[in-house]
N, C-alpha and C. Protein backbone atom coordinates (compact mmCIF):
# COMPACT_ATOMS: atom_id res chain seq x y z
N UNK A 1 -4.89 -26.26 -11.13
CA UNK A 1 -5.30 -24.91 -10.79
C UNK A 1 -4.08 -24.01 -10.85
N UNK A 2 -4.25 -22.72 -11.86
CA UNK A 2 -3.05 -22.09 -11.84
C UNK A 2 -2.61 -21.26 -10.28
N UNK A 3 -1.27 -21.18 -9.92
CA UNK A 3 -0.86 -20.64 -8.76
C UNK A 3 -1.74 -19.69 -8.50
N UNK A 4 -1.76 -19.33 -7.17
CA UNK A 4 -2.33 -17.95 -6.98
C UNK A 4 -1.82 -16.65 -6.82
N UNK A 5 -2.27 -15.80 -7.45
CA UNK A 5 -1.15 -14.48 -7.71
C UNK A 5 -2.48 -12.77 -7.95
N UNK A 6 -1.54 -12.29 -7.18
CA UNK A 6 -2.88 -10.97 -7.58
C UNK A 6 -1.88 -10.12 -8.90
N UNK A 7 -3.32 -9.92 -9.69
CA UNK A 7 -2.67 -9.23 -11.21
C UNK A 7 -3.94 -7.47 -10.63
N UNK A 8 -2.92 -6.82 -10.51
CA UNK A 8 -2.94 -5.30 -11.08
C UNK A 8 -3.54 -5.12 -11.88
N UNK A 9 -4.98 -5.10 -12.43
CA UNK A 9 -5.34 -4.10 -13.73
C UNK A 9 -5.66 -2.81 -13.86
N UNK A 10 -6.05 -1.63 -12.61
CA UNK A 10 -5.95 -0.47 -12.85
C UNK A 10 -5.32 0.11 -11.44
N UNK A 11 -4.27 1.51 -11.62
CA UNK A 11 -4.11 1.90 -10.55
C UNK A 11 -4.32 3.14 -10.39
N UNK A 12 -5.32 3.33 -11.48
CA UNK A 12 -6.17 4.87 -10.75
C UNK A 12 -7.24 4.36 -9.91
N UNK A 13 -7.36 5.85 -9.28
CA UNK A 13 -8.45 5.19 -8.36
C UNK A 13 -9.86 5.07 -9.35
N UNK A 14 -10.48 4.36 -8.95
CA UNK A 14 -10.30 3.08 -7.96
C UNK A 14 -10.05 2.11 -8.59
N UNK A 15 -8.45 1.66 -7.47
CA UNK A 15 -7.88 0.08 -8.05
C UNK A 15 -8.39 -0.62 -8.10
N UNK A 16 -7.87 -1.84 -8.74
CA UNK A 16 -8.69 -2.69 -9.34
C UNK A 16 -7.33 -3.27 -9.81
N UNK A 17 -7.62 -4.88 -8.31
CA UNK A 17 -6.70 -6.19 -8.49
C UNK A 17 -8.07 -7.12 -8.97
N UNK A 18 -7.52 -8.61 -9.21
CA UNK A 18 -7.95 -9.57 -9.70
C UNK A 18 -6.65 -10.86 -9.94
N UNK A 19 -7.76 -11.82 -8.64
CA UNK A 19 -6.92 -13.48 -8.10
C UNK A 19 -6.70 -13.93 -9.22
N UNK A 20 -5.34 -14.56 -10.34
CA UNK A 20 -5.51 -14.98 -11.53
C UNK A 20 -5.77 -16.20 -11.29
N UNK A 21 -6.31 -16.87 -9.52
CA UNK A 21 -6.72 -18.57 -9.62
C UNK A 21 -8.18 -18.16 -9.77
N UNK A 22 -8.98 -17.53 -9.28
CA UNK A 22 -10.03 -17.69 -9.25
C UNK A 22 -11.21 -16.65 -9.67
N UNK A 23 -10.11 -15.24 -10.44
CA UNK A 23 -10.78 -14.14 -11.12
C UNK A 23 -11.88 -12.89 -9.78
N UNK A 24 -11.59 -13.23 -8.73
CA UNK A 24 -12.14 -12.59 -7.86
C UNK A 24 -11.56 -11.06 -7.86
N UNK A 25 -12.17 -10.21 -8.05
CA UNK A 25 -11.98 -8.67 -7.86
C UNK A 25 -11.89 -8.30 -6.71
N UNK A 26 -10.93 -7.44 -6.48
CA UNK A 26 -10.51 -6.46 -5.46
C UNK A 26 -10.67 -5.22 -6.22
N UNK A 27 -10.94 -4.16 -5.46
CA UNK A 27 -11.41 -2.60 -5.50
C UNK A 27 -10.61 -1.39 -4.47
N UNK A 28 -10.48 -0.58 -4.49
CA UNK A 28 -10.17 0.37 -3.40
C UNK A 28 -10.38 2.00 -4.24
N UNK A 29 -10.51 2.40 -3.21
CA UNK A 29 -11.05 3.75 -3.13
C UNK A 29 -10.16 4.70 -2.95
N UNK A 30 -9.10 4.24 -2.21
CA UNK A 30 -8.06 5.25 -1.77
C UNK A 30 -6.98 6.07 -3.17
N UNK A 31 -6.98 7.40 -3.13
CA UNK A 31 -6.48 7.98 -4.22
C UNK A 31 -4.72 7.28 -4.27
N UNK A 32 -4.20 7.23 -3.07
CA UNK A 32 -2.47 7.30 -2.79
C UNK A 32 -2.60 6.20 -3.33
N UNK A 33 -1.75 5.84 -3.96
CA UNK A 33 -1.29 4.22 -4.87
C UNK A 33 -1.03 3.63 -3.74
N UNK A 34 -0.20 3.68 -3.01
CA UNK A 34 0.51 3.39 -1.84
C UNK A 34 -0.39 2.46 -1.10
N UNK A 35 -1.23 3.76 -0.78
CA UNK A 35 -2.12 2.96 0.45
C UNK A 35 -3.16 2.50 0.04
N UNK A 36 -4.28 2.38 -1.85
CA UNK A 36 -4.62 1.58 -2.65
C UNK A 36 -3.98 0.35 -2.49
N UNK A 37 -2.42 0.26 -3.16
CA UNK A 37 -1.53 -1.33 -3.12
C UNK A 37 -2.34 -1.72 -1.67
N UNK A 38 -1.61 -1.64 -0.60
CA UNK A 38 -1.81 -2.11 0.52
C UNK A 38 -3.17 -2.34 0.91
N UNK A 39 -4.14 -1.66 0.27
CA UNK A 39 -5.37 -2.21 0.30
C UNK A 39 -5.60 -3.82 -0.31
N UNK A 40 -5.27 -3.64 -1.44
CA UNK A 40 -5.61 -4.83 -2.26
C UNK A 40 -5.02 -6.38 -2.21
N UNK A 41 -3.82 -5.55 -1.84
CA UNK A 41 -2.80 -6.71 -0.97
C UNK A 41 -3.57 -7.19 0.33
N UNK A 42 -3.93 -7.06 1.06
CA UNK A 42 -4.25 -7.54 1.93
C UNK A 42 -5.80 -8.01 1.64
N UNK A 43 -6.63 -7.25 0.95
CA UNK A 43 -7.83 -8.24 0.83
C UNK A 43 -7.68 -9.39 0.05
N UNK A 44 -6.67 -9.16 -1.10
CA UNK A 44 -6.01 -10.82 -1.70
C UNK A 44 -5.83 -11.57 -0.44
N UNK A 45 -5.12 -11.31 0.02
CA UNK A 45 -4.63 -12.34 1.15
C UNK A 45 -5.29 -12.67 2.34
N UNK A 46 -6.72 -12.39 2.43
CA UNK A 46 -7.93 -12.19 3.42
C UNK A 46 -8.91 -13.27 2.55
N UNK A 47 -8.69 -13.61 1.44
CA UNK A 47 -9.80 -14.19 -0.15
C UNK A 47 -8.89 -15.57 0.45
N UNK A 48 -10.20 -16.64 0.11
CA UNK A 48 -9.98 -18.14 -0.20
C UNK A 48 -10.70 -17.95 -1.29
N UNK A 49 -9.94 -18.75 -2.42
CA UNK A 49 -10.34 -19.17 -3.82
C UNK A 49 -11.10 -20.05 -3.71
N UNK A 50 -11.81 -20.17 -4.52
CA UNK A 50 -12.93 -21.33 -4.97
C UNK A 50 -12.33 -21.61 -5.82
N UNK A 51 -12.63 -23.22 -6.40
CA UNK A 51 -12.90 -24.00 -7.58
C UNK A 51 -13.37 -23.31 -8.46
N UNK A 52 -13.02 -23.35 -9.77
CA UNK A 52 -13.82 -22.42 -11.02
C UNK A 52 -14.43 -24.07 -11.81
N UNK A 53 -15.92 -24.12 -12.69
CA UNK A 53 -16.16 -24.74 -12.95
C UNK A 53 -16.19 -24.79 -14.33
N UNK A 54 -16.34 -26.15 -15.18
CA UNK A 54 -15.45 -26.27 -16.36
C UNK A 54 -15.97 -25.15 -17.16
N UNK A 55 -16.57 -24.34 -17.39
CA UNK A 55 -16.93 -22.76 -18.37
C UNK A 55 -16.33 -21.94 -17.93
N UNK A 56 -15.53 -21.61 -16.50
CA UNK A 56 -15.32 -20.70 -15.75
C UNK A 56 -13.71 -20.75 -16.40
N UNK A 57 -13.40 -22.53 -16.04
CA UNK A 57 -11.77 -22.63 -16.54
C UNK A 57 -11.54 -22.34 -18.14
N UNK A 58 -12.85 -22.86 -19.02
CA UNK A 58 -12.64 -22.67 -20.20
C UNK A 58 -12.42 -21.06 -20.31
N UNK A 59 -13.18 -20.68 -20.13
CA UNK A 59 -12.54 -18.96 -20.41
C UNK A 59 -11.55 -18.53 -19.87
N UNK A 60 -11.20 -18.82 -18.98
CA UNK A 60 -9.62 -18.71 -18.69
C UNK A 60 -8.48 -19.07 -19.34
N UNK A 61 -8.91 -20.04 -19.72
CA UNK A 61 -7.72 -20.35 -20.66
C UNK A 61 -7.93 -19.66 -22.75
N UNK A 62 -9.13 -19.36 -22.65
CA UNK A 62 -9.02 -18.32 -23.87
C UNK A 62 -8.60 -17.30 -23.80
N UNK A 63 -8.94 -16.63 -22.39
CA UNK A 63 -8.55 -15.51 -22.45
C UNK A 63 -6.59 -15.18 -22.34
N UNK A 64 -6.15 -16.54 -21.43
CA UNK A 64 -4.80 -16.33 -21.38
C UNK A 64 -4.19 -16.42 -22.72
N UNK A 65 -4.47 -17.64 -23.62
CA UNK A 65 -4.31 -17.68 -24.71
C UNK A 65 -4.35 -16.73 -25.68
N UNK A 66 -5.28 -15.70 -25.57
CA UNK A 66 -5.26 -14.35 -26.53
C UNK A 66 -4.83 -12.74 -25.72
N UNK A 67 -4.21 -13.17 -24.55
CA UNK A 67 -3.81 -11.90 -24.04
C UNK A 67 -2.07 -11.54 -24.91
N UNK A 68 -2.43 -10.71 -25.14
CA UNK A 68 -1.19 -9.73 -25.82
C UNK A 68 -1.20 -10.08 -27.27
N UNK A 69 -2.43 -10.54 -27.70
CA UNK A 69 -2.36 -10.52 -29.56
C UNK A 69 -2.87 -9.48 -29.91
């Protein structure tokens, strides 16, 4: 299972994190980046990951595989 780490994909509002173990979305509403981050940060760290099952991992690993081509 890859480490667990929150990846940033948008920081307009509304942010928008995502667990790279288990693809779970985080959201926030708040315009200030600031106090967005600190949103998302802490609901990461409020999240227990699940197990992803073997279709769940397979796309994960396509998708890591073709990110930045």
């Amino acid at each position: 299972m890859p480490k667990r780490s929150l990846r940033i994909v948008k920081k307009t509002a509304p942010a928008i994190g995502v667990c790279e173990c288990c693809n779970v979305q985080f959201k926030s509403e708040k315009r200030a980046w600031n106090d967005a981050d600190a949103e998302l940060v802490q609901a990461f760290a409020a999240h227990k990951c699940k197990p992803m099952d073997s279709s769940q991992n397979a796309l994960r690993i396509v998708r890591e595989s073709t990110e930045g081509k």
